[in-house]
C-alpha atoms as a PDB file:
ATOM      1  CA  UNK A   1     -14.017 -35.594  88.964  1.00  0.00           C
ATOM      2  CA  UNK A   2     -13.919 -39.700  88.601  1.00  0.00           C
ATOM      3  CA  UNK A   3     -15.749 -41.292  86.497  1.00  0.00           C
ATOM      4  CA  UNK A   4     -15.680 -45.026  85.642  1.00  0.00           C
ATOM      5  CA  UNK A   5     -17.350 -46.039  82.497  1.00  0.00           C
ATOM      6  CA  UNK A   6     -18.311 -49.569  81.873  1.00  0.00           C
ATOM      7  CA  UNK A   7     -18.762 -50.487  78.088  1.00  0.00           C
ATOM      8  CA  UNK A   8     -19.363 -54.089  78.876  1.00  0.00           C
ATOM      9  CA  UNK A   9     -22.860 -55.796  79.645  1.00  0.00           C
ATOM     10  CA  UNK A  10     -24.402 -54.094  81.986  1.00  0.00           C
ATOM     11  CA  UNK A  11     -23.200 -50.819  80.923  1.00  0.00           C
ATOM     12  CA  UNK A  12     -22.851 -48.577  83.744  1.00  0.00           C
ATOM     13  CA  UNK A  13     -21.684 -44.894  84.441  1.00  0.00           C
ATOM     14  CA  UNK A  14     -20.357 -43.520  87.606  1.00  0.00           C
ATOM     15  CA  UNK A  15     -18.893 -40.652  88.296  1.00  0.00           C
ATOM     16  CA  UNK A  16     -18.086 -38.817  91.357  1.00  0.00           C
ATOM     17  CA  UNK A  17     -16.712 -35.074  92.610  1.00  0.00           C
ATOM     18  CA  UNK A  18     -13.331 -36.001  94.680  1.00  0.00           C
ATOM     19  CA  UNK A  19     -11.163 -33.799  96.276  1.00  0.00           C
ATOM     20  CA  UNK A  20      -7.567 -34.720  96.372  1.00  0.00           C
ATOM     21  CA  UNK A  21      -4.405 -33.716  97.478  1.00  0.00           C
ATOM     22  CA  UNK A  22      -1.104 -33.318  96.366  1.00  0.00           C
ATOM     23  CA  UNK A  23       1.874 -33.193  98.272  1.00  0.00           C
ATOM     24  CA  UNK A  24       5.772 -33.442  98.438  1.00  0.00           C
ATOM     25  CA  UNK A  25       6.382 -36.351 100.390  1.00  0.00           C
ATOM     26  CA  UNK A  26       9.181 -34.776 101.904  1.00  0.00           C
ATOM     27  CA  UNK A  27       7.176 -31.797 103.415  1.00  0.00           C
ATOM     28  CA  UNK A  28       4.329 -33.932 104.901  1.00  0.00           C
ATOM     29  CA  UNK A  29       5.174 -33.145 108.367  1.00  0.00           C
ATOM     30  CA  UNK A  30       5.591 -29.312 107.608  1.00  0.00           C
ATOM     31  CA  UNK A  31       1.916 -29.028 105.668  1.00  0.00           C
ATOM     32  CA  UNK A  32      -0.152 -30.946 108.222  1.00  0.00           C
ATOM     33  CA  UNK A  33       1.189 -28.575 111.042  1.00  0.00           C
ATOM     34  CA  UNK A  34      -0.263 -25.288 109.273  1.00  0.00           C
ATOM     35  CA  UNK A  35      -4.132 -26.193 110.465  1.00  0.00           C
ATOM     36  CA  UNK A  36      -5.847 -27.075 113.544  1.00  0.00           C
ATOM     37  CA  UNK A  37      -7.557 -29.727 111.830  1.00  0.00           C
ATOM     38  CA  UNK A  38      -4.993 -31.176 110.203  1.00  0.00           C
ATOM     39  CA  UNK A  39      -1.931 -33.497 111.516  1.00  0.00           C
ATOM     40  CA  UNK A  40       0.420 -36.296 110.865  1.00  0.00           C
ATOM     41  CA  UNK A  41       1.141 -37.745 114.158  1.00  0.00           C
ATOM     42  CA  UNK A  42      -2.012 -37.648 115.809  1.00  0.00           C
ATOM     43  CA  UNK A  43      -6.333 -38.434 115.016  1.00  0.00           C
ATOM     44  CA  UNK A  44      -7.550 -34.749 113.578  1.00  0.00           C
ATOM     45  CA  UNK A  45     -10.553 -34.227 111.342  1.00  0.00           C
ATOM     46  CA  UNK A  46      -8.237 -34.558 108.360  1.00  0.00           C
ATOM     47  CA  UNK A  47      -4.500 -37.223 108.846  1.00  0.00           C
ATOM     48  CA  UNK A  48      -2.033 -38.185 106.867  1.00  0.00           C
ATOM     49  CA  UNK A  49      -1.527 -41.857 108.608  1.00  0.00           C
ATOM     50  CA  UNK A  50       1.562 -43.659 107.247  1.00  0.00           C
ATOM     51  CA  UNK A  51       0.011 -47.035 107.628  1.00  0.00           C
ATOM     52  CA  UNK A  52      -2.698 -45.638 104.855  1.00  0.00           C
ATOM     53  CA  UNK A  53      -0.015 -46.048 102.381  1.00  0.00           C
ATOM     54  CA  UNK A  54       2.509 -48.355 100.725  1.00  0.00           C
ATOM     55  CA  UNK A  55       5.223 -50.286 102.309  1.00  0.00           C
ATOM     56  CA  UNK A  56       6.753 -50.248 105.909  1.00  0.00           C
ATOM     57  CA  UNK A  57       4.699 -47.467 108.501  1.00  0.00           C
ATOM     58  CA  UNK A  58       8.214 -47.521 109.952  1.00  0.00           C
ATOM     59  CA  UNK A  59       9.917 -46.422 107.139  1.00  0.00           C
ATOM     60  CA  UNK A  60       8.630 -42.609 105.612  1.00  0.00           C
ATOM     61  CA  UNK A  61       6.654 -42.611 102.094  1.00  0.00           C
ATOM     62  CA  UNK A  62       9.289 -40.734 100.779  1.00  0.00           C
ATOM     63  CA  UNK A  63      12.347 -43.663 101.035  1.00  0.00           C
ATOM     64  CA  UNK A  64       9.514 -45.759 100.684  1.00  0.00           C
ATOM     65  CA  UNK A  65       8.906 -44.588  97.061  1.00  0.00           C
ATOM     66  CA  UNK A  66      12.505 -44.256  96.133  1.00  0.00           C
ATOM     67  CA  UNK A  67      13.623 -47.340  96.805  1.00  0.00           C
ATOM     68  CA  UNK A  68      10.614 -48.869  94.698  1.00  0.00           C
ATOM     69  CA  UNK A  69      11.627 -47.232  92.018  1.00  0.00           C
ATOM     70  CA  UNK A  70      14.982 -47.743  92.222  1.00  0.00           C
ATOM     71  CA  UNK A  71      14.354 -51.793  92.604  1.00  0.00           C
ATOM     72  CA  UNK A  72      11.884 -51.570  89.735  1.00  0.00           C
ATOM     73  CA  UNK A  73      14.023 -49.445  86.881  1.00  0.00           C
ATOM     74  CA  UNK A  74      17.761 -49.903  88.440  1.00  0.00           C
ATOM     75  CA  UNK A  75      17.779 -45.530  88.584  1.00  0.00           C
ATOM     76  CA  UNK A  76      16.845 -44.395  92.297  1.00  0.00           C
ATOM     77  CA  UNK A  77      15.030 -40.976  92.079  1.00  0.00           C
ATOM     78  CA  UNK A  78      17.210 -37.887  93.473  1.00  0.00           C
ATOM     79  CA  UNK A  79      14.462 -35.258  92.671  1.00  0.00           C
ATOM     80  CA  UNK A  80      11.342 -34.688  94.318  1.00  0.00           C
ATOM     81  CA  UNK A  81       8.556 -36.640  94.836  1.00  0.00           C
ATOM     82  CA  UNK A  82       5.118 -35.820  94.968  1.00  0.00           C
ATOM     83  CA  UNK A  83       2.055 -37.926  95.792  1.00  0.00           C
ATOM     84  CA  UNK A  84      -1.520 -37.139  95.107  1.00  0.00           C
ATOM     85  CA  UNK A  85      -4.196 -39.034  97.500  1.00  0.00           C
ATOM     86  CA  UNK A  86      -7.428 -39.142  99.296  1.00  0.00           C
ATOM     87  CA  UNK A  87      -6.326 -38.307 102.646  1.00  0.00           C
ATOM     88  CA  UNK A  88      -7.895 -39.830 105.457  1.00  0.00           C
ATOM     89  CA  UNK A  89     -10.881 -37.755 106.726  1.00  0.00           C
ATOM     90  CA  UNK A  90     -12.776 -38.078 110.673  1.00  0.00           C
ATOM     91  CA  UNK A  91     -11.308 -41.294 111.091  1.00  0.00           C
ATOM     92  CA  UNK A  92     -12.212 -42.750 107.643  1.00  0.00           C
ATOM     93  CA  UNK A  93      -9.814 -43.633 104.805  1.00  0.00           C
ATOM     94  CA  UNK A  94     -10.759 -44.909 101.241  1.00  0.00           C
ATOM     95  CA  UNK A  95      -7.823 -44.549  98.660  1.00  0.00           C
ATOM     96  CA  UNK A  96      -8.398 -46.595  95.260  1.00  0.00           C
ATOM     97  CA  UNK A  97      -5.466 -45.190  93.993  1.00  0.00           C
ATOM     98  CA  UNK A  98      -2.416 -43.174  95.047  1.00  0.00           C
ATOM     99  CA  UNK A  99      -0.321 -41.904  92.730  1.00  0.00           C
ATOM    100  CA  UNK A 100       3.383 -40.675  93.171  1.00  0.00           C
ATOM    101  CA  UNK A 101       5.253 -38.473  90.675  1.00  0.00           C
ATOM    102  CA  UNK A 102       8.895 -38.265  90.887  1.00  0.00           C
ATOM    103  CA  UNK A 103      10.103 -35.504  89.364  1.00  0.00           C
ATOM    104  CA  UNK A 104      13.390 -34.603  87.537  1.00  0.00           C
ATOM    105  CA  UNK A 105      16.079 -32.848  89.800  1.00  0.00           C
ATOM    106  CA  UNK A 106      17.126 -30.610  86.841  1.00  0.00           C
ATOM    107  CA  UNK A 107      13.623 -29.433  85.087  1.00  0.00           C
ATOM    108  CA  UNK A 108      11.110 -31.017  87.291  1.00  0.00           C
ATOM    109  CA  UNK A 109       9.396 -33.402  84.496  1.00  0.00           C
ATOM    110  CA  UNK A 110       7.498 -36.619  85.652  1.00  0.00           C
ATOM    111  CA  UNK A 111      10.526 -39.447  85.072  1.00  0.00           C
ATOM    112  CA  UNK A 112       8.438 -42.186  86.585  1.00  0.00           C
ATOM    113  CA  UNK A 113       4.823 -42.798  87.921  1.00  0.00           C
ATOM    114  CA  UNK A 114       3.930 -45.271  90.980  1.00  0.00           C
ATOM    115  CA  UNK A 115       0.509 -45.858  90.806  1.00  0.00           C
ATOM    116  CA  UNK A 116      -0.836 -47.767  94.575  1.00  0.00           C
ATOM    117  CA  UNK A 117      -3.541 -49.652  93.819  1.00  0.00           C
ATOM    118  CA  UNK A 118      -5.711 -50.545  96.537  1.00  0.00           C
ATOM    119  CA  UNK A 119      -8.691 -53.409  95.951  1.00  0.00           C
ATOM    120  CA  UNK A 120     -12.187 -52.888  97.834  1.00  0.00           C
ATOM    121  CA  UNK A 121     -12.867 -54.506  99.985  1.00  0.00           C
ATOM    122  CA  UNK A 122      -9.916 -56.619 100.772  1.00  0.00           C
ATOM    123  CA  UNK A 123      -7.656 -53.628 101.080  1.00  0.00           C
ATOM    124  CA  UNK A 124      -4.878 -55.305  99.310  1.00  0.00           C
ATOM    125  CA  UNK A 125      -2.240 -52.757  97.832  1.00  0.00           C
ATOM    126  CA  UNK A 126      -0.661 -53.217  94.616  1.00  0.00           C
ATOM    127  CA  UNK A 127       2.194 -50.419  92.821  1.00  0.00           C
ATOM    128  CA  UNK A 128       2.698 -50.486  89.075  1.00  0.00           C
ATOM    129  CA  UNK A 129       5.459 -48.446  88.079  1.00  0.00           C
ATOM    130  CA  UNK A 130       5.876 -46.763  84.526  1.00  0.00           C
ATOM    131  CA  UNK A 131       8.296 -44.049  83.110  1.00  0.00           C
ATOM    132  CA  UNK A 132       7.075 -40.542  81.276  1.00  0.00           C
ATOM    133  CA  UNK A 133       3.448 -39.032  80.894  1.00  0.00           C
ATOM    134  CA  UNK A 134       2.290 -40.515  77.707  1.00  0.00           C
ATOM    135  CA  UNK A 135       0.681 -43.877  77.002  1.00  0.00           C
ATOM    136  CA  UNK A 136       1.505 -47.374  78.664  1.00  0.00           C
ATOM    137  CA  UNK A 137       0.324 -50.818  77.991  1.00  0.00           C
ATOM    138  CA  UNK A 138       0.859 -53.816  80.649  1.00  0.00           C
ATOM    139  CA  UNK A 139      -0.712 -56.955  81.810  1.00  0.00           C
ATOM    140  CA  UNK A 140      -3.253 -57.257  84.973  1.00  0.00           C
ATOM    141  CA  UNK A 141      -1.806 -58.358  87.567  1.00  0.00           C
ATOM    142  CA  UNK A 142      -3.781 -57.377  90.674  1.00  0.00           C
ATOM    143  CA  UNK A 143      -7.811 -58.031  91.415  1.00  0.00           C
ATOM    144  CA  UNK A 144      -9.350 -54.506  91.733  1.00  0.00           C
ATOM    145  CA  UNK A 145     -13.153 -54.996  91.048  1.00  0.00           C
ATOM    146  CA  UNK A 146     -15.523 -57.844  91.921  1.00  0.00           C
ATOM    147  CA  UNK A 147     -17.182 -57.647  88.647  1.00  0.00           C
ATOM    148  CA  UNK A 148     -14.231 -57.495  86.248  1.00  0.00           C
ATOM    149  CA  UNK A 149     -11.936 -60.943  85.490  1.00  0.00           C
ATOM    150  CA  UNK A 150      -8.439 -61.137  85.481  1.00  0.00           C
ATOM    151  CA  UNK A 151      -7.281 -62.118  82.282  1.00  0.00           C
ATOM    152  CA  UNK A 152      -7.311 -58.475  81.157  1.00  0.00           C
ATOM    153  CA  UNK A 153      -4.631 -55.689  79.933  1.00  0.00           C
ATOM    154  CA  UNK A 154      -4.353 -52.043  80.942  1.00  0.00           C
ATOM    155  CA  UNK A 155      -3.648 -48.714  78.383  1.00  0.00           C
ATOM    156  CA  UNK A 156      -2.969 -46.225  81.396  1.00  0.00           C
ATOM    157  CA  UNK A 157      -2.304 -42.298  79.926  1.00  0.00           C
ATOM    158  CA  UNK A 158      -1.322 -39.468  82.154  1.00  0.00           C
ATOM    159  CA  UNK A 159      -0.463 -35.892  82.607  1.00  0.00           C
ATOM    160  CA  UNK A 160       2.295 -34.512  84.637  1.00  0.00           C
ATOM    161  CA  UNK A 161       1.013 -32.576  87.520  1.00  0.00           C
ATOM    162  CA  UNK A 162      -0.013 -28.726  86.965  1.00  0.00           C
ATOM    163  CA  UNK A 163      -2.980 -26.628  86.824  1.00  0.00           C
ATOM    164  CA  UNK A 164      -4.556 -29.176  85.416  1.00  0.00           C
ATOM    165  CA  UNK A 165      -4.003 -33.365  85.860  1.00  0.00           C
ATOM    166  CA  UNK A 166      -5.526 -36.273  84.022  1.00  0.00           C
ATOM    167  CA  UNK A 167      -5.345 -40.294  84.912  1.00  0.00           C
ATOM    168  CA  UNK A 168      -7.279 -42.968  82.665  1.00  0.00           C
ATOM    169  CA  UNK A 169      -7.213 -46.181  82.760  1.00  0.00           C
ATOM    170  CA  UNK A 170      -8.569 -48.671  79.832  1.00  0.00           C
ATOM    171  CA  UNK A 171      -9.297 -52.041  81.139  1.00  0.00           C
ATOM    172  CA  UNK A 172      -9.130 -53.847  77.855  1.00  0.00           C
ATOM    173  CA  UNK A 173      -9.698 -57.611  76.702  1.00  0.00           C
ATOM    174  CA  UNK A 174      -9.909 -59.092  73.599  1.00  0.00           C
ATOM    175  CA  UNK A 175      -8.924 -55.458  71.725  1.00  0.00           C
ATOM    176  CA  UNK A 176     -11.956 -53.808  73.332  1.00  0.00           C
ATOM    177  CA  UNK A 177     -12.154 -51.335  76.180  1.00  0.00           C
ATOM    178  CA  UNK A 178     -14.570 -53.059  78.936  1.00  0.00           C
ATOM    179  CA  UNK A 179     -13.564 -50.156  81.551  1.00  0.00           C
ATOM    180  CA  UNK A 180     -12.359 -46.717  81.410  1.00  0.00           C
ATOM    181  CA  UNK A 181     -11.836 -45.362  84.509  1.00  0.00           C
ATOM    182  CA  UNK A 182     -10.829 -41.494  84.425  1.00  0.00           C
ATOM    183  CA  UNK A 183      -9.885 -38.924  87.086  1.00  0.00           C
ATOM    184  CA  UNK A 184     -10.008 -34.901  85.767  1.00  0.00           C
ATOM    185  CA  UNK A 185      -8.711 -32.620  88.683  1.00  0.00           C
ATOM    186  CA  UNK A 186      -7.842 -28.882  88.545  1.00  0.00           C
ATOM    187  CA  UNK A 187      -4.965 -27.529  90.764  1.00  0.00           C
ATOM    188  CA  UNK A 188      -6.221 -25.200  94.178  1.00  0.00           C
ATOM    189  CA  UNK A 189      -3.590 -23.995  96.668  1.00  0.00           C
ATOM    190  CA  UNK A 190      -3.204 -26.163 100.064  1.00  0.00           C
ATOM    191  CA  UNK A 191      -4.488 -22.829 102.040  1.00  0.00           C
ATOM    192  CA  UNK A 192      -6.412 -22.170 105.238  1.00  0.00           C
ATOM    193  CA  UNK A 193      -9.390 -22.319 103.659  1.00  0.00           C
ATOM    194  CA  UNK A 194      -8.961 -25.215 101.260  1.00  0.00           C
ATOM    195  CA  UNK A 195      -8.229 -27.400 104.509  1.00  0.00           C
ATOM    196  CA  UNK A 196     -11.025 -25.814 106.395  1.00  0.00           C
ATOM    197  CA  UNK A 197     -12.637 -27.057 103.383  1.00  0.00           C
ATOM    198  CA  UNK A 198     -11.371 -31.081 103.229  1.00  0.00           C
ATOM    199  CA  UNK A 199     -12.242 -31.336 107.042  1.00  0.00           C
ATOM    200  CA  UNK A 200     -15.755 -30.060 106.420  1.00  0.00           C
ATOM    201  CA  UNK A 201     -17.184 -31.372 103.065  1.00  0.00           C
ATOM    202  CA  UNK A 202     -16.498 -35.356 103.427  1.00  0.00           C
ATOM    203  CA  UNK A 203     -18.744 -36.274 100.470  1.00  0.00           C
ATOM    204  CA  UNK A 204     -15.778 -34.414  98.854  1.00  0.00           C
ATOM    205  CA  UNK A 205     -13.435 -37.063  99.910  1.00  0.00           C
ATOM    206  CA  UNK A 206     -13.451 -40.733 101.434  1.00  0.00           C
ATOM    207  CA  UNK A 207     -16.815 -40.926 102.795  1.00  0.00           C
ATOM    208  CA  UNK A 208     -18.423 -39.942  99.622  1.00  0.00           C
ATOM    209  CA  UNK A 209     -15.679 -41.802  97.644  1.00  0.00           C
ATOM    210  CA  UNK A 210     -16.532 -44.872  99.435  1.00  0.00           C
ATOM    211  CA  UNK A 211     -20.618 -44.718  99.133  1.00  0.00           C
ATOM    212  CA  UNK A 212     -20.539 -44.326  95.502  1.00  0.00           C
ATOM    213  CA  UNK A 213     -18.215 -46.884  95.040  1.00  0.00           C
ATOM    214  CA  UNK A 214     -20.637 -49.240  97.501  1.00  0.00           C
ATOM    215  CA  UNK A 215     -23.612 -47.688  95.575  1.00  0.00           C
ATOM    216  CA  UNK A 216     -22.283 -48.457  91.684  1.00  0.00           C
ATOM    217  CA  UNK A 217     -21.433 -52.224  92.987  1.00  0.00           C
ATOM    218  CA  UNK A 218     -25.183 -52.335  94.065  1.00  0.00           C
ATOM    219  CA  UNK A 219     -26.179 -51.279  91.125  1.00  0.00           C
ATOM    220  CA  UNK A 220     -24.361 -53.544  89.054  1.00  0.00           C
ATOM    221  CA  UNK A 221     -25.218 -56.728  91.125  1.00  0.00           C
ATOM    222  CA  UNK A 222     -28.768 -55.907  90.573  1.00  0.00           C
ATOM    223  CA  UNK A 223     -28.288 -55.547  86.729  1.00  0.00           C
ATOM    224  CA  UNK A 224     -27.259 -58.816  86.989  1.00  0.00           C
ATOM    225  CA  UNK A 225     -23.142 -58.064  86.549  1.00  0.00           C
ATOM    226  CA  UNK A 226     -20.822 -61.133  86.690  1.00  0.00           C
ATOM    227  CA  UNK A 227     -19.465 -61.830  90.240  1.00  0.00           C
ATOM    228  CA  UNK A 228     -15.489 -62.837  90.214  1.00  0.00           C
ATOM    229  CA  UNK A 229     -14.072 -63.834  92.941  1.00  0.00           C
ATOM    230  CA  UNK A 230     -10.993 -62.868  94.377  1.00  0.00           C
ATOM    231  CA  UNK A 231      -9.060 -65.852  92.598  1.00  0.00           C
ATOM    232  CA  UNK A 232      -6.448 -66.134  95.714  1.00  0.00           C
ATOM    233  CA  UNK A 233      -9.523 -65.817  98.196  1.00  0.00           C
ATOM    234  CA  UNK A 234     -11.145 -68.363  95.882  1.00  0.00           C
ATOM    235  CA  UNK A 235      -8.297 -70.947  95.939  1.00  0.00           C
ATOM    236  CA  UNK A 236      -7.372 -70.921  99.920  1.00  0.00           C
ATOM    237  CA  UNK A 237     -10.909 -71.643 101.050  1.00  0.00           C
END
């Protein structure tokens, strides 16, 4: 479940049934191949399409995310790496945020977090990087939603992944909490039927994802909901 909770005039609740996955980067290739419907090198009902994702297409999300790291803390991850995402589904891909967990070679803890942010609808992408689950506080730094400003802070707490996984996100200014946006998910197996079951329920995923998303800004512009513009957008025309 996401759910995005705006404290600020208008106040506003969303919230949304998702259906994510989570994979090790470096078995991408391996996973897509056990289902018909299912692939990483060609268009199937359900794809894992590099281009969807952070950095160089050429270059595979898994080097990808360890050399970010390892340019952003000076300590290049050895252990694995797992990434939980909205996969692209019949053709469509919608991905607010993509998060990558590199794990601990020796006891498999959560050592550092990538989180890809990607803003609707200019499909910008923007990776904040932070260390251990627990709580982390840093500046703003990339325009997400139409109807929140810049000149804001994030407190971002998470859970390492298991049967269970937790992401919020306060959007704060001023010492209050204007946003809280939250994702709750609870672990299935990637099996024949939970694939049969990504391919065939897209409200599940980006489609429905993406007309909730469309829906909630509706709402807000009609509650009268402060437009900002995208402030680089703003300043080139």
């Amino acid at each position: 479940m996401v759910v995005h909770d705006r404290s600020s005039n208008p106040r506003h609740r969303l919230s949304q049934r998702v259906m994510y996955a989570l994979l090790d980067t470096r078995e991408i290739d391996e996973i897509f191949a056990h289902h018909p419907m299912w692939s990483s090198h060609r268009w199937a009902p359900v794809r894992f399409k590099r281009a969807d994702y952070i950095g160089d297409p050429k270059i595979p999300i898994d080097q990808t995310v360890r050399d970010l790291v390892g340019e952003r803390t000076g300590t290049r991850p050895s252990g694995p790496v797992t990434m939980l995402t909205s996969l692209r589904v019949w053709g469509w891909s919608f991905n607010p945020i993509t998060c990558y967990y590199c794990l601990s070679d020796e006891d498999g803890s959560v050592e550092n977090l990538i989180m890809d942010v990607t803003n609707t609808p200019w499909g910008e992408h923007h990776a904040y990087v932070v260390g251990p689950p627990g709580e982390h506080h840093f500046d703003k730094t990339f325009h997400v939603s139409p109807f929140m400003p810049m000149d804001m802070t994030y407190t971002v707490r998470f859970s390492a992944p298991g049967e269970r996984l937790s992401l919020s996100f306060d959007v704060e200014k001023g010492g209050s909490t204007r946003l809280r946006a939250s994702m709750a998910l609870s672990r299935r197996p990637i099996d024949s039927w939970s694939m049969f079951k990504m391919a065939t329920r897209p409200w599940l995923g980006s489609m429905g994802f993406t007309a909730a998303i469309y829906c909630n800004a509706l709402v807000l512009t009609l509650r009268g909901a402060r437009y900002y513009p995208h402030p680089e957008k703003a300043t080139s025309r």
